[in-house]
Protein backbone atom coordinates (compact mmCIF):
# COMPACT_ATOMS: atom_id res chain seq x y z
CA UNK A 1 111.23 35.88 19.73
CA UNK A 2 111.06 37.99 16.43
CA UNK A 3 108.89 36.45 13.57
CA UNK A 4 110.40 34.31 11.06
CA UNK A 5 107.94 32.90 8.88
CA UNK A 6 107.32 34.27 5.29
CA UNK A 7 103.65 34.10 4.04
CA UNK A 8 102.91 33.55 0.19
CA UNK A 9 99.01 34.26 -1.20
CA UNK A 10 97.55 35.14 -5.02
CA UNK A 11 94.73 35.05 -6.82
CA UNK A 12 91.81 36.65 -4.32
CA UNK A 13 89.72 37.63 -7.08
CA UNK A 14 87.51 40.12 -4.98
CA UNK A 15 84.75 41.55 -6.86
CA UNK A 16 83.63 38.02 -7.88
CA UNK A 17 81.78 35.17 -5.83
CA UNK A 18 82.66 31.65 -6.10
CA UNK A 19 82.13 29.36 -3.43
CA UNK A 20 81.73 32.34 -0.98
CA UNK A 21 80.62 35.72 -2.14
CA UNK A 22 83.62 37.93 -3.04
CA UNK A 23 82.44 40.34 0.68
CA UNK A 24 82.44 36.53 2.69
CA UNK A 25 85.55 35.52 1.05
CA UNK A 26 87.64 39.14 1.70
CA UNK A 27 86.12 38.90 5.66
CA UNK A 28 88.10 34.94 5.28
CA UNK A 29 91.01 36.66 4.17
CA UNK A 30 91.04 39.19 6.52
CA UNK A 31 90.66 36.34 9.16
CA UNK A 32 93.73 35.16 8.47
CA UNK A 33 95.33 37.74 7.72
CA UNK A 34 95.16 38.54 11.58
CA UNK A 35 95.84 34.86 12.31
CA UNK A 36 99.35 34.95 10.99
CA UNK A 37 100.11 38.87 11.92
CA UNK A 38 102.54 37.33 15.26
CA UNK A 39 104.75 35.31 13.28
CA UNK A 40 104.71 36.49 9.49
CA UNK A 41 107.93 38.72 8.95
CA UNK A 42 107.04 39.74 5.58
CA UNK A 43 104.00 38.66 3.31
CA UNK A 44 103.93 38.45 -0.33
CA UNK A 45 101.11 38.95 -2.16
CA UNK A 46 101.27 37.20 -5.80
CA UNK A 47 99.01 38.62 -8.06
CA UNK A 48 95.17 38.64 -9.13
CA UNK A 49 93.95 40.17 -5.42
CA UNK A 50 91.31 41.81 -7.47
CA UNK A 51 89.57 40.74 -10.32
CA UNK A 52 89.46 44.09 -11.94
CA UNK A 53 91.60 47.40 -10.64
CA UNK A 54 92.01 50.61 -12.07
CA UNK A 55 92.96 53.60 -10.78
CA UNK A 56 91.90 57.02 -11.48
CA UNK A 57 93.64 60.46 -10.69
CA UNK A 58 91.20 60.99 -7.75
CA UNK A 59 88.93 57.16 -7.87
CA UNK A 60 89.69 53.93 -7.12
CA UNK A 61 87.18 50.77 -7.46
CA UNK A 62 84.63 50.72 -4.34
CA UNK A 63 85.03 48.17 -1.62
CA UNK A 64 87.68 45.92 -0.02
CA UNK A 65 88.18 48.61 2.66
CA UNK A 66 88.45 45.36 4.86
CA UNK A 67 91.20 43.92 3.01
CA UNK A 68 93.18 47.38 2.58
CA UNK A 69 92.75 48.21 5.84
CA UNK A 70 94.28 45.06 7.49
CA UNK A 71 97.00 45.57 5.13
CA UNK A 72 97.78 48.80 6.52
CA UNK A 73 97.95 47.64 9.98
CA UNK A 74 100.16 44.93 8.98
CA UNK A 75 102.76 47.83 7.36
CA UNK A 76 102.03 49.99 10.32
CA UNK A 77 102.91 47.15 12.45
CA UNK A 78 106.54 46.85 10.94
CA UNK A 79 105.39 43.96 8.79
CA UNK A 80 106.65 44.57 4.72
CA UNK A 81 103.64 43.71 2.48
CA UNK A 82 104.79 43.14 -1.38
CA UNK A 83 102.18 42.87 -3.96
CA UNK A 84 102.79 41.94 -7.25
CA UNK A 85 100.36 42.72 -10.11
CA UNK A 86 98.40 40.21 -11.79
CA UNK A 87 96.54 40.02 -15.23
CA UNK A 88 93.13 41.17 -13.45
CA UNK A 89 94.61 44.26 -11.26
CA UNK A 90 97.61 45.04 -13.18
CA UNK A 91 96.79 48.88 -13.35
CA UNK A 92 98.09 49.59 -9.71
CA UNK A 93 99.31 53.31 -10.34
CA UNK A 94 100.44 54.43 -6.98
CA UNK A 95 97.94 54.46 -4.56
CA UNK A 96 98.43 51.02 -2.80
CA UNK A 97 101.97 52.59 -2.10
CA UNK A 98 101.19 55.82 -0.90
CA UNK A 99 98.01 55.06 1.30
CA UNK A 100 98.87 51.33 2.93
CA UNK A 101 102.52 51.77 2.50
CA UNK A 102 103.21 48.10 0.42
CA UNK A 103 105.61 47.45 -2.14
CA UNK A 104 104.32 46.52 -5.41
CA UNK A 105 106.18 45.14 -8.56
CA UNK A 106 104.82 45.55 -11.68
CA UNK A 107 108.00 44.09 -13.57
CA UNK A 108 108.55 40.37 -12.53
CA UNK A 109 109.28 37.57 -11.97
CA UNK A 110 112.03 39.14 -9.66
CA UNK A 111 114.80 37.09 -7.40
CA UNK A 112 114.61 37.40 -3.56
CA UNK A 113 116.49 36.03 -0.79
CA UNK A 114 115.29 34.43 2.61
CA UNK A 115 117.83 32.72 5.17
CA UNK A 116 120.10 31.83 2.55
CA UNK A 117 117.38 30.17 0.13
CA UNK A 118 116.89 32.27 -3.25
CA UNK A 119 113.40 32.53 -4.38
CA UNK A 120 111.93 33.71 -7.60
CA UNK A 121 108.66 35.02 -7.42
CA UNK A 122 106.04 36.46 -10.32
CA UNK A 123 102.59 36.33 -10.50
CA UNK A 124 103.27 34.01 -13.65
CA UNK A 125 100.94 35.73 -16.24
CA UNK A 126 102.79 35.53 -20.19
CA UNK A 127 105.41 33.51 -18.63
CA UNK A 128 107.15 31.00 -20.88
CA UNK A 129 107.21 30.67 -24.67
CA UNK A 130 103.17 30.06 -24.98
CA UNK A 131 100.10 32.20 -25.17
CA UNK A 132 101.30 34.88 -27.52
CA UNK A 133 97.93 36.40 -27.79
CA UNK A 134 97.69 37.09 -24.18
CA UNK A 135 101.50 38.90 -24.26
CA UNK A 136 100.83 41.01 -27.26
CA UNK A 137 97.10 42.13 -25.22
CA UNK A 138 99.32 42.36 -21.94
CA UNK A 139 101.29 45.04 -24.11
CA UNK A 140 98.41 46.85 -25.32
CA UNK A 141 97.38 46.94 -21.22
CA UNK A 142 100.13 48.49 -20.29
CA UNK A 143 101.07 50.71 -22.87
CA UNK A 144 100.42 54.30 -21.25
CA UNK A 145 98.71 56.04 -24.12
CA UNK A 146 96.42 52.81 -24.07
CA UNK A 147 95.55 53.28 -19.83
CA UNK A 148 95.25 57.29 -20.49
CA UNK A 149 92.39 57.12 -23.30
CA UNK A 150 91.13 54.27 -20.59
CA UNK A 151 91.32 57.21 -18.30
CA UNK A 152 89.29 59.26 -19.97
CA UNK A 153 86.32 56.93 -19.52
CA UNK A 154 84.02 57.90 -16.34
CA UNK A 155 84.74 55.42 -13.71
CA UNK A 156 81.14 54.49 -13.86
CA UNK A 157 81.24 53.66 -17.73
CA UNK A 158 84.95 52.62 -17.25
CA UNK A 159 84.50 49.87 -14.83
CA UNK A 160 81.56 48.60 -16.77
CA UNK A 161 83.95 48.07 -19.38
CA UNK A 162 86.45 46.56 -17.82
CA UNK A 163 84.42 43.98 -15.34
CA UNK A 164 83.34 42.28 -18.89
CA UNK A 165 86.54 42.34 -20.23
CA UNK A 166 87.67 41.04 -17.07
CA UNK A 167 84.39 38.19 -16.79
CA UNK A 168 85.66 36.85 -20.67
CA UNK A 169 89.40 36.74 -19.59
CA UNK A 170 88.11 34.74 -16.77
CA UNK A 171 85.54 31.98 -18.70
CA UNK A 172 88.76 31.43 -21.48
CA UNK A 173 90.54 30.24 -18.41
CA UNK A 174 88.72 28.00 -16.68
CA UNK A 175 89.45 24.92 -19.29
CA UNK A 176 92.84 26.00 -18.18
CA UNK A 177 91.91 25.37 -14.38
CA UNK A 178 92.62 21.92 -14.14
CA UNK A 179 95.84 20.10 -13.42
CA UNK A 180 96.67 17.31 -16.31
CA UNK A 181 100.04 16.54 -16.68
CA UNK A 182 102.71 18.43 -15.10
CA UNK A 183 104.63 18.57 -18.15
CA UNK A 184 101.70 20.73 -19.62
CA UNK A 185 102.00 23.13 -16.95
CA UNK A 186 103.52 26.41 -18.69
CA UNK A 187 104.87 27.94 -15.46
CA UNK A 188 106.40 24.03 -14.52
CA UNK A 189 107.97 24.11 -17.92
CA UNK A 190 109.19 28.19 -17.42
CA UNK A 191 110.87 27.14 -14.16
CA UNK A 192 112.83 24.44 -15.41
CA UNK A 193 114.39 26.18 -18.39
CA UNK A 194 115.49 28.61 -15.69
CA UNK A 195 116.65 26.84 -13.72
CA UNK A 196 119.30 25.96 -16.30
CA UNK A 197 120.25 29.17 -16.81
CA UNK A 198 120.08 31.06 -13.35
CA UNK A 199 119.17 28.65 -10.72
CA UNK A 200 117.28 29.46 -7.41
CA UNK A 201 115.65 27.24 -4.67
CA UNK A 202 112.01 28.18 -5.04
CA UNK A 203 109.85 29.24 -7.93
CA UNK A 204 106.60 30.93 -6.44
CA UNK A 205 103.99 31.72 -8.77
CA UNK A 206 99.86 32.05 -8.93
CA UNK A 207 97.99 32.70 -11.98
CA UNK A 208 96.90 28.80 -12.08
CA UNK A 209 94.73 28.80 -8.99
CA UNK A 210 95.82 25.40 -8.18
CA UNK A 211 97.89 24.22 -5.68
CA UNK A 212 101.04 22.93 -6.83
CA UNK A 213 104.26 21.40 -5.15
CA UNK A 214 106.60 20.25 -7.66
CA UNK A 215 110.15 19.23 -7.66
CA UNK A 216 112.51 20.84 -10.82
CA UNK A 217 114.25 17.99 -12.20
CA UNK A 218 118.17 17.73 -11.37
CA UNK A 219 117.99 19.87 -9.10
CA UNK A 220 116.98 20.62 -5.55
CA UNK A 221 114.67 23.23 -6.77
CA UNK A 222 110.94 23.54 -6.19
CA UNK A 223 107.74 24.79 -8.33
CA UNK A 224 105.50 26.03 -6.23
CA UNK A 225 101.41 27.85 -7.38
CA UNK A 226 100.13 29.03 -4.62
CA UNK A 227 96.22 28.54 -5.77
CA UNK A 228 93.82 30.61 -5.21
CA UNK A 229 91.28 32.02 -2.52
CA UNK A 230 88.04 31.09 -5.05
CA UNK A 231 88.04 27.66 -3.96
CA UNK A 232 91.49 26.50 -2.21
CA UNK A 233 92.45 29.00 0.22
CA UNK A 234 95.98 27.55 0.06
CA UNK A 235 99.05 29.72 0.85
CA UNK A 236 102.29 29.11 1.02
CA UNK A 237 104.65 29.40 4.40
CA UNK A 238 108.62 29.62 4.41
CA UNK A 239 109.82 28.38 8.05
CA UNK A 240 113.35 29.43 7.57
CA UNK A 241 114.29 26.00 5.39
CA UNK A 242 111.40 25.13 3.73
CA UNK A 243 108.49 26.18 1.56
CA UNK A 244 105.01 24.07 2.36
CA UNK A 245 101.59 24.78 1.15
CA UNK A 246 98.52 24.99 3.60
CA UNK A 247 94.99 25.56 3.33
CA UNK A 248 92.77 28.13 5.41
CA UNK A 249 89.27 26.92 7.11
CA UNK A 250 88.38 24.83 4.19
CA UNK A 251 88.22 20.65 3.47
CA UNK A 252 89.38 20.93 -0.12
CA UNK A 253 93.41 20.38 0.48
CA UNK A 254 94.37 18.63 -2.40
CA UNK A 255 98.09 19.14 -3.59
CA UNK A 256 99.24 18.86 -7.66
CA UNK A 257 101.65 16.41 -7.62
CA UNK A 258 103.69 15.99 -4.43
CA UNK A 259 105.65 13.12 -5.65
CA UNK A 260 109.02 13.44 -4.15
């Protein structure tokens, strides 16, 4: 029987420990990685797997040859990987395409469809009519005379640079890290003004690094953050006609808001 399932992750962080050290955690990730290999029939990765990534003509950052490698096997092995570029790793030039073979989209939210059921998936960063600041730094990130004089760096001074850059982005969010009201929730609020104006079944989004399961109102529609692998492992699974969070080897399973 062909696999059916469709696997949803973000927000990895590697480079950083947290409750595990960022090599413990990326060996976890690995582990299941293999785990759902037999049934996944395509895996989406949503954002934030690194917590900084740049890459240079002929240099990219050392490590995670764990986590790229299993990736690779899991293209070689017929299985699509699609990444999607996050506010920490957003500089993926080329080379996760050319050496593991993954898709990666550096333009989202974009709309997919599974077994009839449309989803639309982002890693959620500048989303929404809040945060300015972050969306006119997002366009300084990306604008290519701004990554070419970053270029001109040497890696070793470069990534100096950019890990604190990438440690302050991380402390101004971790007030944000905590699930109030779901009415606060900028990517909640996002997916329910789309939903009026180009409806789909599932929004899947990370950036929050908290598990979320969230109806749209008047609709059928779901919200759905995957978390994050810092101190959830949660993903998300697609069985063909429906979307469910889960958790990987770890007690802390709570759910934001579940109240359908």
């Amino acid at each position: 029987m062909p696999a059916s399932q469709i696997y949803f992750a973000s927000d990895f962080h590697l480079g950083i420990d947290a409750r595990l050290t960022s090599r413990e955690r990326e060996k976890q990730i690995v582990g299941w990685l293999h785990s759902i290999a037999s049934e996944c029939a395509h895996l989406y990765l949503v954002g934030d797997l690194f917590d900084f990534w740049f890459e240079y003509g002929q240099v990219i950052p050392k490590g995670y040859t764990r986590l790229l490698g299993s990736l690779a096997e899991l293209v070689d092995s017929g299985i699509p990987v699609t990444v999607f570029t996050g506010n920490h790793d957003l500089w993926m030039f080329g080379y996760l395409e050319e050496e593991l073979g993954v898709i990666v989209h550096r333009e989202q939210p974009i709309q997919v469809q599974h077994h009839g059921k449309k989803f639309l998936i982002g890693h959620g960063d500048g989303l929404g009519p809040h945060d300015r600041g972050y969306k006119l730094l997002k366009k300084i990130f990306t604008n290519p005379l701004a990554q070419w004089s970053f270029a001109r760096l040497h890696p070793n001074l470069g990534m100096r640079v950019a890990q604190f850059w990438s440690g302050k982005s991380r402390k101004a969010n971790v007030q944000m890290e905590s699930f109030q009201k779901l009415e606060q929730e900028w990517l909640f609020e996002y997916a329910c003004a789309q939903q009026q104006a180009d409806p789909v079944d599932y929004y899947v989004f990370g950036h929050r690094h908290l598990p979320i399961d969230a109806a749209i109102p008047g609709s059928n529609a779901r919200y759905i953050n995957l978390g994050d692998w810092l101190h959830h492992n949660s993903f998300g699974i697609f069985d063909g006609e429906n979307i469910r969070l889960e958790f990987y080897q770890t007690d802390n399973r709570t759910i934001y808001p579940v109240s359908r």
